[in-house]
N, C-alpha and C. Protein backbone atom coordinates (compact mmCIF):
# COMPACT_ATOMS: atom_id res chain seq x y z
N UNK A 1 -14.41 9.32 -11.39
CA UNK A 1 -13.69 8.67 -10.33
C UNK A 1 -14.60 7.80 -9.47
N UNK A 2 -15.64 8.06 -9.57
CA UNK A 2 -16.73 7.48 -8.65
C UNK A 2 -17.50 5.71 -9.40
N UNK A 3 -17.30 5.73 -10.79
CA UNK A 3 -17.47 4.76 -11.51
C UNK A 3 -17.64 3.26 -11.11
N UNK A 4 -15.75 3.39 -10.37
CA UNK A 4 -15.67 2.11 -9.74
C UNK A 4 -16.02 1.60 -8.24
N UNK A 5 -16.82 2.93 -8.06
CA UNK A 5 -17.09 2.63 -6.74
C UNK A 5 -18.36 2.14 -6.86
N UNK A 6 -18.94 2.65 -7.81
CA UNK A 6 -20.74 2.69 -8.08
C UNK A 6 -20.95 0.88 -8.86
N UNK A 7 -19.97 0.83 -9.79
CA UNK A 7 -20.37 -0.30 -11.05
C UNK A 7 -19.67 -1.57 -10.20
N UNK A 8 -18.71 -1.85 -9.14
CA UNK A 8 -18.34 -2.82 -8.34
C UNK A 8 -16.98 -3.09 -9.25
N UNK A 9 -16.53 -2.73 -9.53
CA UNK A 9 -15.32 -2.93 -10.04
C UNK A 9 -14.37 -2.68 -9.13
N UNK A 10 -14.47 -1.77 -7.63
CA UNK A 10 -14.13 -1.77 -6.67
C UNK A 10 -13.98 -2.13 -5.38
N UNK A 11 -15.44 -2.75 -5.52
CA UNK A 11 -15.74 -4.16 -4.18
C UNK A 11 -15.01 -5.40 -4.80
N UNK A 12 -15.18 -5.71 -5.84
CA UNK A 12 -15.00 -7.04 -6.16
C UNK A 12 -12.76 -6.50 -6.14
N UNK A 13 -12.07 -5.81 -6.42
CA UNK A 13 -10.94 -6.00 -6.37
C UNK A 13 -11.00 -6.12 -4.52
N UNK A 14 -11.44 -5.20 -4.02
CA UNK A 14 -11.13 -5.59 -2.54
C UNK A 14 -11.47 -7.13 -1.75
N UNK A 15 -12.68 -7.22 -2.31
CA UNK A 15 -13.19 -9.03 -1.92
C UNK A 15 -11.93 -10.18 -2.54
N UNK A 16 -11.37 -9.28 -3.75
CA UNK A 16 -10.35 -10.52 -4.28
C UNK A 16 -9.15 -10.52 -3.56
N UNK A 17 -9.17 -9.37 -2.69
CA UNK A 17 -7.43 -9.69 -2.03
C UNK A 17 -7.06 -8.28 -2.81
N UNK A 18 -7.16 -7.67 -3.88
CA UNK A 18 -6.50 -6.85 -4.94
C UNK A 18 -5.64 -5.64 -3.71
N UNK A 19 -6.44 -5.20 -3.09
CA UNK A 19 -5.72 -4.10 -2.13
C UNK A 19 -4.54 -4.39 -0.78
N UNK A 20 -4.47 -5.81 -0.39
CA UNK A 20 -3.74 -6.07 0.18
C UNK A 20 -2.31 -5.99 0.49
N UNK A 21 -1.94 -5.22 -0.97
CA UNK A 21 -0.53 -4.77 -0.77
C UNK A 21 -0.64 -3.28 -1.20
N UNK A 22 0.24 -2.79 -0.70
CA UNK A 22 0.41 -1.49 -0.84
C UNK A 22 0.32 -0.98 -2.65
N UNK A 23 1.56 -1.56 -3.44
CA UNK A 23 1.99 -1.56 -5.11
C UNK A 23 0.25 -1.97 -5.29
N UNK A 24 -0.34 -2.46 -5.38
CA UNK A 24 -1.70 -2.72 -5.73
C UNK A 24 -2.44 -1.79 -5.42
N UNK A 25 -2.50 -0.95 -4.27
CA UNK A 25 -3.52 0.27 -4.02
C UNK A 25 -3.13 1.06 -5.01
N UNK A 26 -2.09 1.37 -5.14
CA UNK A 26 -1.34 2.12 -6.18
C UNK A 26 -1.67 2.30 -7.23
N UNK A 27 -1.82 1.23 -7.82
CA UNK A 27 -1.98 0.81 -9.01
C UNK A 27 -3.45 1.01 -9.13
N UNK A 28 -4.24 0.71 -8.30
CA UNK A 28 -5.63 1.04 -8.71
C UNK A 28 -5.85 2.00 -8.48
N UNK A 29 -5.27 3.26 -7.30
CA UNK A 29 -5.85 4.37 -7.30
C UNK A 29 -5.54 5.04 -9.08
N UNK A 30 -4.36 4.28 -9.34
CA UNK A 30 -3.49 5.29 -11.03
C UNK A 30 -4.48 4.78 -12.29
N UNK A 31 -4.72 3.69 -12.13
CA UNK A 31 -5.47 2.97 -13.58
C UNK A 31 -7.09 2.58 -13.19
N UNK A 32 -7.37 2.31 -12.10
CA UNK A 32 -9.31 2.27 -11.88
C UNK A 32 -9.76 3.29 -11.64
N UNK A 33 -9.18 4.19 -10.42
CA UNK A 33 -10.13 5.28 -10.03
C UNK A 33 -9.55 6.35 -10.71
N UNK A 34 -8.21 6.56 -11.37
CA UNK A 34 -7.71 7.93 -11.47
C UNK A 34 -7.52 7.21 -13.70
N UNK A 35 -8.99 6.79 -14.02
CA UNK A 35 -8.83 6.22 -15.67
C UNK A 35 -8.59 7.49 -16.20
N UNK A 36 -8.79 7.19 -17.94
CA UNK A 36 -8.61 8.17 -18.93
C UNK A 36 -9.75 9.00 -18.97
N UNK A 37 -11.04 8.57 -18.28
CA UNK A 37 -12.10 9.31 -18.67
C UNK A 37 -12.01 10.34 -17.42
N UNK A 38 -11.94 10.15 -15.97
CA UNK A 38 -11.51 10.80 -15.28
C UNK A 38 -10.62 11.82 -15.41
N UNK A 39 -9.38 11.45 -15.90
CA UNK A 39 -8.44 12.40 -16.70
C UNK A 39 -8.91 13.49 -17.74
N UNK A 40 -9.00 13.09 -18.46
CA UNK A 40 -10.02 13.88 -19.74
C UNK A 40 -11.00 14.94 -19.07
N UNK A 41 -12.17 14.22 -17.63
CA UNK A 41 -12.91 15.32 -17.05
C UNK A 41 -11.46 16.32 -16.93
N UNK A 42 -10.58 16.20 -16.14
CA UNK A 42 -9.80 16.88 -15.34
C UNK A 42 -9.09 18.03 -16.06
N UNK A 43 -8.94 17.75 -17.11
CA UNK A 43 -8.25 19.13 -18.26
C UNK A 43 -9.19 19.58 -18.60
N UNK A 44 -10.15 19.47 -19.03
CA UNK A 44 -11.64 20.30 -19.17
C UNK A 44 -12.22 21.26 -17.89
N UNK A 45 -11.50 21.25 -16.64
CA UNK A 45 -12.42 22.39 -15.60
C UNK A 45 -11.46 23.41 -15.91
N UNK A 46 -12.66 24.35 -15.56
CA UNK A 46 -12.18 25.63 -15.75
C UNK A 46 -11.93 26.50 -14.72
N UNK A 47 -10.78 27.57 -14.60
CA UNK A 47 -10.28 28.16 -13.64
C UNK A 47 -9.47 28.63 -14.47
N UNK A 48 -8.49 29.16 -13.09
CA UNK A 48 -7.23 29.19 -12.95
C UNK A 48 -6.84 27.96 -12.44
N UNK A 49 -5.08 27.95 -12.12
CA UNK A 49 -4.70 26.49 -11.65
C UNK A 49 -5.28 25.96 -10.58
N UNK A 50 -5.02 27.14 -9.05
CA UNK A 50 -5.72 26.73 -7.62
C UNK A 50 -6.70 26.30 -8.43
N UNK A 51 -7.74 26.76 -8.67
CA UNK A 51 -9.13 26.70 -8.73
C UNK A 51 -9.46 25.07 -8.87
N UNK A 52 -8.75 25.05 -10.10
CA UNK A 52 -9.06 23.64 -10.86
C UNK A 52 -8.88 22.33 -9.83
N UNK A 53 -7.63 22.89 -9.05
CA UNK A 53 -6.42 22.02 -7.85
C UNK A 53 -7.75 21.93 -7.38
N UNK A 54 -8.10 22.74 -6.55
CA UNK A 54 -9.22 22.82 -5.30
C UNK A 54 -10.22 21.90 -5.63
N UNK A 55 -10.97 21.96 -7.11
CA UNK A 55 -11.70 21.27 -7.40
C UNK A 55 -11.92 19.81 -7.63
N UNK A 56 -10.29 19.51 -7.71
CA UNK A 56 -10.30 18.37 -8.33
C UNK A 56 -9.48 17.41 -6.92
N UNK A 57 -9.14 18.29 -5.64
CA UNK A 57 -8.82 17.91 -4.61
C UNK A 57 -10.00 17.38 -3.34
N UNK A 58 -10.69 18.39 -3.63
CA UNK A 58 -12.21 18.20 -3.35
C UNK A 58 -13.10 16.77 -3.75
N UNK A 59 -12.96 16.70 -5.21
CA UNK A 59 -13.72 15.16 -5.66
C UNK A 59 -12.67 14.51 -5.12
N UNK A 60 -11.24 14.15 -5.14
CA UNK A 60 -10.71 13.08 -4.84
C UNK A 60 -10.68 12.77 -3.37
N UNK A 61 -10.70 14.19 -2.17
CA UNK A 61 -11.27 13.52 -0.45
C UNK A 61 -12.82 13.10 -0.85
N UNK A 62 -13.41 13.39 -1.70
CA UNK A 62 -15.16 12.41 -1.48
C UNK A 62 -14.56 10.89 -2.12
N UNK A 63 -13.71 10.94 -2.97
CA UNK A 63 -14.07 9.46 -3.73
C UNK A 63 -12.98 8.88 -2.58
N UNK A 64 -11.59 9.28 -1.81
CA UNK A 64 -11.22 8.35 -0.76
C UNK A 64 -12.39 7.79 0.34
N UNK A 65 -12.92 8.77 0.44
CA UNK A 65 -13.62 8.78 1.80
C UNK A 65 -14.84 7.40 1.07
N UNK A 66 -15.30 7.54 0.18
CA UNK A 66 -16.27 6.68 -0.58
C UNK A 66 -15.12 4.95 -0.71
N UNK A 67 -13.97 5.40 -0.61
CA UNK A 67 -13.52 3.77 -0.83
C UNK A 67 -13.42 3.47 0.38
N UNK A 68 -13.12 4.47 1.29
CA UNK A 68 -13.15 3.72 3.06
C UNK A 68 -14.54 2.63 2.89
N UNK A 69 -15.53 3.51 3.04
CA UNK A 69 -17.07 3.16 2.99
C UNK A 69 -17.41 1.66 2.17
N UNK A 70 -16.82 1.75 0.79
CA UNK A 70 -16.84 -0.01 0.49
C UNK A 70 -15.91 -0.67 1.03
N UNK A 71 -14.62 -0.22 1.31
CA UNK A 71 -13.86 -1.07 2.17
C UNK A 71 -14.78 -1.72 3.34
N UNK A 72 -15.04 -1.14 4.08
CA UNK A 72 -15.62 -1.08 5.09
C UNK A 72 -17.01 -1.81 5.00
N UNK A 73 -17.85 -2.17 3.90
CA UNK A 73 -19.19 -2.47 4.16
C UNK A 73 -18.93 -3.96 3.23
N UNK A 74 -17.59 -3.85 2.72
CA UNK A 74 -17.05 -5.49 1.74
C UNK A 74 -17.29 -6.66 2.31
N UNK A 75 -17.41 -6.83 3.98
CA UNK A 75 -17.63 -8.04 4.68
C UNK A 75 -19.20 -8.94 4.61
N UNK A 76 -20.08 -7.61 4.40
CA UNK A 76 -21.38 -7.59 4.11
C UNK A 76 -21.91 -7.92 2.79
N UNK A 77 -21.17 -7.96 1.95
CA UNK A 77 -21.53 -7.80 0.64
C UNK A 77 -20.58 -9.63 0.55
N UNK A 78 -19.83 -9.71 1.21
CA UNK A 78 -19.19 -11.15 0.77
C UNK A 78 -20.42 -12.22 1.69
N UNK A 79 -20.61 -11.75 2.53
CA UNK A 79 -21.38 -12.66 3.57
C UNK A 79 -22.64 -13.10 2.62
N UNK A 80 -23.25 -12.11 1.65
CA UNK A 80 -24.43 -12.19 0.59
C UNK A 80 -24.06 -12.54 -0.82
N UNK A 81 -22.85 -12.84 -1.12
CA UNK A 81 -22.71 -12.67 -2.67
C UNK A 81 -21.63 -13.86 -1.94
N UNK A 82 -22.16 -14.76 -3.41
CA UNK A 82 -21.27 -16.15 -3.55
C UNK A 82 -19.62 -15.65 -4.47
N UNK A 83 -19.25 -14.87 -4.00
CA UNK A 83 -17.88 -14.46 -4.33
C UNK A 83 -17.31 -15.34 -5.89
N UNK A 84 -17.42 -16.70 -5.52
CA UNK A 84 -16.67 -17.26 -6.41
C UNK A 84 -17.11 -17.43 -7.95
N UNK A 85 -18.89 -16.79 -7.85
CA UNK A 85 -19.34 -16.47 -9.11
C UNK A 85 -19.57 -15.01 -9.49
N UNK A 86 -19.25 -14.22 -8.52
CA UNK A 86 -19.54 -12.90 -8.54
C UNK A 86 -18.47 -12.39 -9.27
N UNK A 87 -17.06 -13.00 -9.09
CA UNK A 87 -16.19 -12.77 -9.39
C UNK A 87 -15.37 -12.38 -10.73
N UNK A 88 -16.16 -13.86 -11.76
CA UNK A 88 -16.57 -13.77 -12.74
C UNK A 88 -17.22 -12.57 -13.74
N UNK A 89 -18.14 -11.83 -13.02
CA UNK A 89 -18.64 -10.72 -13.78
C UNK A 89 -18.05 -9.74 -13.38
N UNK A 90 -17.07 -9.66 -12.13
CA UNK A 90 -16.71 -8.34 -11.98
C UNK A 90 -15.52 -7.91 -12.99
N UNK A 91 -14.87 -9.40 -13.41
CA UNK A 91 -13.60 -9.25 -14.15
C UNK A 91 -14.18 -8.73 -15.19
N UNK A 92 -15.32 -9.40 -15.78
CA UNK A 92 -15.74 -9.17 -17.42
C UNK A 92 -16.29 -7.45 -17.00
N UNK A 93 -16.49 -6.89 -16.16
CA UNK A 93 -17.13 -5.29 -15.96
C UNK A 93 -15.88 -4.90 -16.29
N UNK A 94 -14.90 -5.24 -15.52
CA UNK A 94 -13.64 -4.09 -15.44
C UNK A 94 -13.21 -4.23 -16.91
N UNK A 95 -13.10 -5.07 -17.82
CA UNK A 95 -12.53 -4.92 -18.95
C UNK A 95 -13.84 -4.62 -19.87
N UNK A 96 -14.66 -4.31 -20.03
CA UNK A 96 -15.43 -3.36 -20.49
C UNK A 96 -15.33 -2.12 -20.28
N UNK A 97 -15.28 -1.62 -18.73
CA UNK A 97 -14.70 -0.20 -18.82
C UNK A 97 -13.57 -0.09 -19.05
N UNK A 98 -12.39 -0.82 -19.56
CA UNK A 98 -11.78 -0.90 -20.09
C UNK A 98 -11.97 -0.48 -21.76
N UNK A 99 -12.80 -1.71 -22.32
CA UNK A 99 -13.18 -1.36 -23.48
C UNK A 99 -13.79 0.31 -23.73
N UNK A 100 -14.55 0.96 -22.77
CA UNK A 100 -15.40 1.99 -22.56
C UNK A 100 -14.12 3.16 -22.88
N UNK A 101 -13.34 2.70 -21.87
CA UNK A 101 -12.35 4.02 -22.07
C UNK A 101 -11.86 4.32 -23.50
N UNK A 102 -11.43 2.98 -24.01
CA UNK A 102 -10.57 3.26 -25.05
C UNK A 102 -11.54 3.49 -26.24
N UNK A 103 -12.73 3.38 -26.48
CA UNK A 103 -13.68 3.72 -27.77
C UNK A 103 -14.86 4.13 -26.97
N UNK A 104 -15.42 4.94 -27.15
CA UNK A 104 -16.76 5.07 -26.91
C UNK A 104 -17.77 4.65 -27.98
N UNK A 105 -17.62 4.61 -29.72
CA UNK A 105 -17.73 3.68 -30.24
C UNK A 105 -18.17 2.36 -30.31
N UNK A 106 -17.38 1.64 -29.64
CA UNK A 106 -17.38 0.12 -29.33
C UNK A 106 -18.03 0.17 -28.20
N UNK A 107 -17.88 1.01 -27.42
CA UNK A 107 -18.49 1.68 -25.56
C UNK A 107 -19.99 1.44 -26.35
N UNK A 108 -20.19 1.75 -27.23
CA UNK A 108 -21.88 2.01 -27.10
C UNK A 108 -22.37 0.76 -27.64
N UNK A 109 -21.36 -0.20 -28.41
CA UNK A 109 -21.94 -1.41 -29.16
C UNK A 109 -22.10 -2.73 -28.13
N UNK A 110 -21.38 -2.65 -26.80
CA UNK A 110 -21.15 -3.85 -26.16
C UNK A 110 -22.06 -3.25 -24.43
N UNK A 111 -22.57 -4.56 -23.49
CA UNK A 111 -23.14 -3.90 -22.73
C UNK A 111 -22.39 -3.58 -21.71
N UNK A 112 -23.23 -2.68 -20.85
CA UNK A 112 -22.72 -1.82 -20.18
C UNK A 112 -22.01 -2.36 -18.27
N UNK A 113 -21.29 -2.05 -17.95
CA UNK A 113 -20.34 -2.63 -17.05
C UNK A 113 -21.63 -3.09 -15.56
N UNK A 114 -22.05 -2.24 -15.43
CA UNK A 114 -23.24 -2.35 -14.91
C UNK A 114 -24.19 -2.94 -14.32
N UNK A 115 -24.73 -3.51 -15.61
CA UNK A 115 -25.39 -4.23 -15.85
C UNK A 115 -25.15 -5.80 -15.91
N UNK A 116 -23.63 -5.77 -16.05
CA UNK A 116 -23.15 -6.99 -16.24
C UNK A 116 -22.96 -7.40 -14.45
N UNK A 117 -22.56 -6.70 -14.10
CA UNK A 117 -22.27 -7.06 -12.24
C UNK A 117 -23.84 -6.97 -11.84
N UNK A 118 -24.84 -6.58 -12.07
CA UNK A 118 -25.81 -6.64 -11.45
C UNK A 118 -26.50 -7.72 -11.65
N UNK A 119 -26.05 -8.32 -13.09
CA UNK A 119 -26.86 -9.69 -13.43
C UNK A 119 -25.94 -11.05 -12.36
N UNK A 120 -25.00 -10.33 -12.29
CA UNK A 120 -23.73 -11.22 -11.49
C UNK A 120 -23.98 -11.65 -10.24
N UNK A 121 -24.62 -10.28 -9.52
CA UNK A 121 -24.72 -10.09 -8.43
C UNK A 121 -26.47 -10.88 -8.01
N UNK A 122 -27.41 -10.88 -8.76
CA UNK A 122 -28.44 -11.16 -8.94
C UNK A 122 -27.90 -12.83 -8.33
N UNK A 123 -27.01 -13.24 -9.71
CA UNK A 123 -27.38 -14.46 -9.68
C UNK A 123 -26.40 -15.44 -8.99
N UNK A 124 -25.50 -14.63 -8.06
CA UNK A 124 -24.33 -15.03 -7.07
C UNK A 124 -25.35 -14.78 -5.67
N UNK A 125 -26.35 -13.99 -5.61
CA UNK A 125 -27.12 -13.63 -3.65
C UNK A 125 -27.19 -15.18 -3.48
N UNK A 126 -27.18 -15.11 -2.25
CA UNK A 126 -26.69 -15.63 -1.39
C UNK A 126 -26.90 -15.32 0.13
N UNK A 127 -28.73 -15.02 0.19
CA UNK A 127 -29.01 -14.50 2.02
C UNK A 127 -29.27 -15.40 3.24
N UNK A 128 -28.98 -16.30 2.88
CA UNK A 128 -29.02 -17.29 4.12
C UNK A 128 -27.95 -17.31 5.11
N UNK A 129 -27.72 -17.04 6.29
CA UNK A 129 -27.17 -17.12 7.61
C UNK A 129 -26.84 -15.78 7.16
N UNK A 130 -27.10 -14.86 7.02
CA UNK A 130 -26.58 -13.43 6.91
C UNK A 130 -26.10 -13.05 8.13
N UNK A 131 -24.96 -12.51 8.38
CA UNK A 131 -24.25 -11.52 9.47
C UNK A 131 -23.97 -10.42 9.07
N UNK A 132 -23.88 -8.84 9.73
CA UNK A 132 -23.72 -7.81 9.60
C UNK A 132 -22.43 -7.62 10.38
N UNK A 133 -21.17 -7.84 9.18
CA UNK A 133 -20.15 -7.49 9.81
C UNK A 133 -19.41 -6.17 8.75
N UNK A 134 -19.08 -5.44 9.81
CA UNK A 134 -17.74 -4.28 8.89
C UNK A 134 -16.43 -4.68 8.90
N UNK A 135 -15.56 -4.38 8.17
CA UNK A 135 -14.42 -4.39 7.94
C UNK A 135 -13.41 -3.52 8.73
N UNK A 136 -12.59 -3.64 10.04
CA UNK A 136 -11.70 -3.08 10.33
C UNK A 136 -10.35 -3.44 10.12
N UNK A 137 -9.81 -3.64 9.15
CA UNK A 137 -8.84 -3.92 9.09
C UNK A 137 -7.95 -2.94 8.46
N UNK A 138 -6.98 -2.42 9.34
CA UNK A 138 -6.35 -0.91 9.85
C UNK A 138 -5.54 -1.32 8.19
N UNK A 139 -4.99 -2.13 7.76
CA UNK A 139 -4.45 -2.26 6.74
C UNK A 139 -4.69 -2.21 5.73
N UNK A 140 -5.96 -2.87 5.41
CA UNK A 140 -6.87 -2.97 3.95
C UNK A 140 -7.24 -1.33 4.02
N UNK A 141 -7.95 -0.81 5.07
CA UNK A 141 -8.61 0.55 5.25
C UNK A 141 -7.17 1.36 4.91
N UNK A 142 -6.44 1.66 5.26
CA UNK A 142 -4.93 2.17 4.81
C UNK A 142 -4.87 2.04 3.34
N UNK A 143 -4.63 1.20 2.90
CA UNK A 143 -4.51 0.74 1.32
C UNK A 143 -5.76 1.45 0.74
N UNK A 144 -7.03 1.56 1.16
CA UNK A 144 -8.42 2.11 0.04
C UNK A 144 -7.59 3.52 0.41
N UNK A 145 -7.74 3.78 1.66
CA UNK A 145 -6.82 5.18 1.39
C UNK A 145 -6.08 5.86 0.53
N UNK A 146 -5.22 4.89 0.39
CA UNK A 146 -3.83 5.09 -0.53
C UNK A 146 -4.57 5.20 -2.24
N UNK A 147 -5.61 4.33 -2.25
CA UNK A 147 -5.62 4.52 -3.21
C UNK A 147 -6.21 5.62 -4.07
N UNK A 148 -7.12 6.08 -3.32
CA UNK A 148 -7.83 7.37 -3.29
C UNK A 148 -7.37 8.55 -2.99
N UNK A 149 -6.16 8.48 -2.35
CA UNK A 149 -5.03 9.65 -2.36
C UNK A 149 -4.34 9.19 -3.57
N UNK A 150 -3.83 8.15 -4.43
CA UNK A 150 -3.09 8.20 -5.37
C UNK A 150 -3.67 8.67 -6.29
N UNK A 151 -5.26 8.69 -6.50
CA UNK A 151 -6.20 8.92 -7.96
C UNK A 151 -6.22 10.64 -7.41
N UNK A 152 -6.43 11.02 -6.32
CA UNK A 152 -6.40 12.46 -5.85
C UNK A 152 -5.44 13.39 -6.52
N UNK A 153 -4.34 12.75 -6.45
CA UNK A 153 -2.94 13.30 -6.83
C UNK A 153 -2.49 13.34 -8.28
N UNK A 154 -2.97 12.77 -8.72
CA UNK A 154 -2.82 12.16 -10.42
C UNK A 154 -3.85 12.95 -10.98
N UNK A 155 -5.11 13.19 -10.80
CA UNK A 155 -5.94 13.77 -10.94
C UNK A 155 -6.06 15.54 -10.91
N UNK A 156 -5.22 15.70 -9.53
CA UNK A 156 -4.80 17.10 -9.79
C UNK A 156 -3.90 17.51 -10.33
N UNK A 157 -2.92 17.16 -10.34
CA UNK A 157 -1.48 17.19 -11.26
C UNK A 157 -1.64 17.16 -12.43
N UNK A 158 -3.11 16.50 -13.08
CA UNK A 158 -3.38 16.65 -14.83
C UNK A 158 -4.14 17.47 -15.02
N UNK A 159 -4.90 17.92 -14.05
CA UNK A 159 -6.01 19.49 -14.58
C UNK A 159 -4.99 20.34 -14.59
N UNK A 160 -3.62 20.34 -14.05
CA UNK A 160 -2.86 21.85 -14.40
C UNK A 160 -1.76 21.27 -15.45
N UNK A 161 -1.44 20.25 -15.26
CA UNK A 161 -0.57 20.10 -16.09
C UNK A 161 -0.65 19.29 -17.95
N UNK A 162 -1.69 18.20 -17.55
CA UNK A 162 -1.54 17.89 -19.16
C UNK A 162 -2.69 18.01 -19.84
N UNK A 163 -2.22 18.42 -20.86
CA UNK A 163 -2.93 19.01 -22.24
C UNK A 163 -3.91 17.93 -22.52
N UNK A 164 -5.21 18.85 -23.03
CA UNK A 164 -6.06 18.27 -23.43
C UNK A 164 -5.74 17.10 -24.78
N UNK A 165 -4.93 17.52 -25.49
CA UNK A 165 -4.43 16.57 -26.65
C UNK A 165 -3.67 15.62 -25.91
N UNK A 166 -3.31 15.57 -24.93
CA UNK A 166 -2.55 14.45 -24.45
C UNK A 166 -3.17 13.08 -23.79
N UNK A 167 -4.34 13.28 -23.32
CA UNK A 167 -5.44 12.44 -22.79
C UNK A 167 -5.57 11.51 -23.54
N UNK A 168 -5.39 11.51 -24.47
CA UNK A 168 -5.38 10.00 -25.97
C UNK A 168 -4.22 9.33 -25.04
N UNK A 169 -3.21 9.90 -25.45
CA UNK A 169 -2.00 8.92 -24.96
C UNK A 169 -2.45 8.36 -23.96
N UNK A 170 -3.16 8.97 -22.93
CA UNK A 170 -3.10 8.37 -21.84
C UNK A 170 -4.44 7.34 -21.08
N UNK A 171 -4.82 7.79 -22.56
CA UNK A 171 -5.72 6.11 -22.02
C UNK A 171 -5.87 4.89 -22.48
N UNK A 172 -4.42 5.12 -23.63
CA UNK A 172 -4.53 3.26 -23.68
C UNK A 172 -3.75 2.60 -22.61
N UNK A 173 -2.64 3.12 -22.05
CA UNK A 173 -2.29 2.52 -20.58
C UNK A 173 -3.04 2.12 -19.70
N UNK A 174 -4.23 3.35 -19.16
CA UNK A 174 -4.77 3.08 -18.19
C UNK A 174 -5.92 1.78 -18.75
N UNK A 175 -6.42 2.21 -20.17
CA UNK A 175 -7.12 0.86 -20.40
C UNK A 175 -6.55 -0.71 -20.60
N UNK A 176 -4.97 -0.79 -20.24
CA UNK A 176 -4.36 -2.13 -20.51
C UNK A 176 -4.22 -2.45 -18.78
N UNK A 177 -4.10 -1.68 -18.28
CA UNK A 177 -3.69 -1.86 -16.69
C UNK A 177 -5.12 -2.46 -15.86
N UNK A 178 -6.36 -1.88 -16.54
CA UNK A 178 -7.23 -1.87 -16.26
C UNK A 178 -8.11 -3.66 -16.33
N UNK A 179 -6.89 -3.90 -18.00
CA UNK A 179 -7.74 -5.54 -18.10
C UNK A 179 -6.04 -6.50 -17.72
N UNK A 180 -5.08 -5.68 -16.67
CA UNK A 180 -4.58 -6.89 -15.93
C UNK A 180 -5.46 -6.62 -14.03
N UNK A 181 -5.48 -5.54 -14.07
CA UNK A 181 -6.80 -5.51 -13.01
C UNK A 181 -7.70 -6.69 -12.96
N UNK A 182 -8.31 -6.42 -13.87
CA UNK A 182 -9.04 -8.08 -14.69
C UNK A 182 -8.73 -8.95 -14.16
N UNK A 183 -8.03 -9.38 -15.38
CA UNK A 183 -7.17 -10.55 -15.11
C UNK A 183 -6.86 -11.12 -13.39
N UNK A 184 -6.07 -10.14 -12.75
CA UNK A 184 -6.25 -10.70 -11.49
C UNK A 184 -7.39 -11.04 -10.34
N UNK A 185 -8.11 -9.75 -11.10
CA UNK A 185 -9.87 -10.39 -10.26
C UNK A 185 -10.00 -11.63 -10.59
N UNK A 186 -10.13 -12.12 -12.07
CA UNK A 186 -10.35 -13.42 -12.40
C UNK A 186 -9.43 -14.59 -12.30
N UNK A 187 -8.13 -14.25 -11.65
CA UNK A 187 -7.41 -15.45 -10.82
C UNK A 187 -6.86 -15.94 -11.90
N UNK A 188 -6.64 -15.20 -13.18
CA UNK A 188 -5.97 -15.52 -14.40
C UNK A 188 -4.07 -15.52 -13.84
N UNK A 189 -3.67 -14.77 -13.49
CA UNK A 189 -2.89 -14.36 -12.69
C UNK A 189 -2.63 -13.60 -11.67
């Protein structure tokens, strides 16, 4: 769950506008932060049900509380990063972990999401007139919320409820949702 917070697949949807509506937090807390690989962890802990609940209620208040935090530090990171080329690699990251989810296979043949935003990010800086501003905006901050309560909820609801054999099914969705995620980072639509 922490993936997209770490690899920028989560700054760059917030820098694009992506969280600005409610149906969009949604959507990313269900298909970025709450993916198939996340899922998959989630039927694998062991317990009883509470147990698993607790556990998996637990990571999802750290990973909201972690999207406040890029919400919140996104003004800083746009003020340094030329957005309109950064943008570019964040789309091509997210549909790699895209690719990542659905093969690990192919996950190991192509590079890593990573690496691709860091070369992005490298070559989008941008430190001249730097300002140190945060993000309060009661709305956007609402929406990272939402979305981190939606991956919370989805997340616990599958450590008790769906079967380890079922986790296939459920990550070619999250990996198609994942490259219109994409797509809209990259202003495709």
């Amino acid at each position: 769950m922490l993936l997209p917070l770490v690899d920028g697949a989560y700054i760059s949807i917030v820098l694009s506008g992506g969280l600005r509506e409610v149906s969009n937090a949604v959507a990313v807390g269900c298909f970025l932060l709450c993916g198939g690989a996340s899922l998959s962890l989630a039927t694998t802990i062991s317990g009883n049900k509470l147990t698993r609940v607790k556990k998996t209620v637990s990571i999802g208040l750290l990973v909201t509380l972690a999207c406040i935090l890029v919400t919140m530090v996104s003004p800083i990171l746009e003020e340094i990063i030329r957005f309109n080329v950064f943008k570019n690699f964040a789309g091509i990251s997210i549909i790699l972990i895209s690719i990542n989810t659905l093969s690990k296979g192919l996950g190991n043949k192509i590079p890593s999401p990573s690496i691709i935003l860091l070369i992005g990010a490298l070559g989008s800086l941008d430190i001249q007139g730097t300002s140190i501003l945060v993000n309060l905006n009661l709305q956007l901050l609402l929406n990272s919320v939402i979305s981190g309560l939606t991956a919370t909820l989805l997340i616990s609801i599958s450590a008790v409820l769906v079967p380890q054999k079922a986790v296939k099914l459920i990550k070619y969705p999250c990996s198609l949702f994942l490259v219109l995620i994409a797509f809209k980072v990259l202003g495709i639509f």
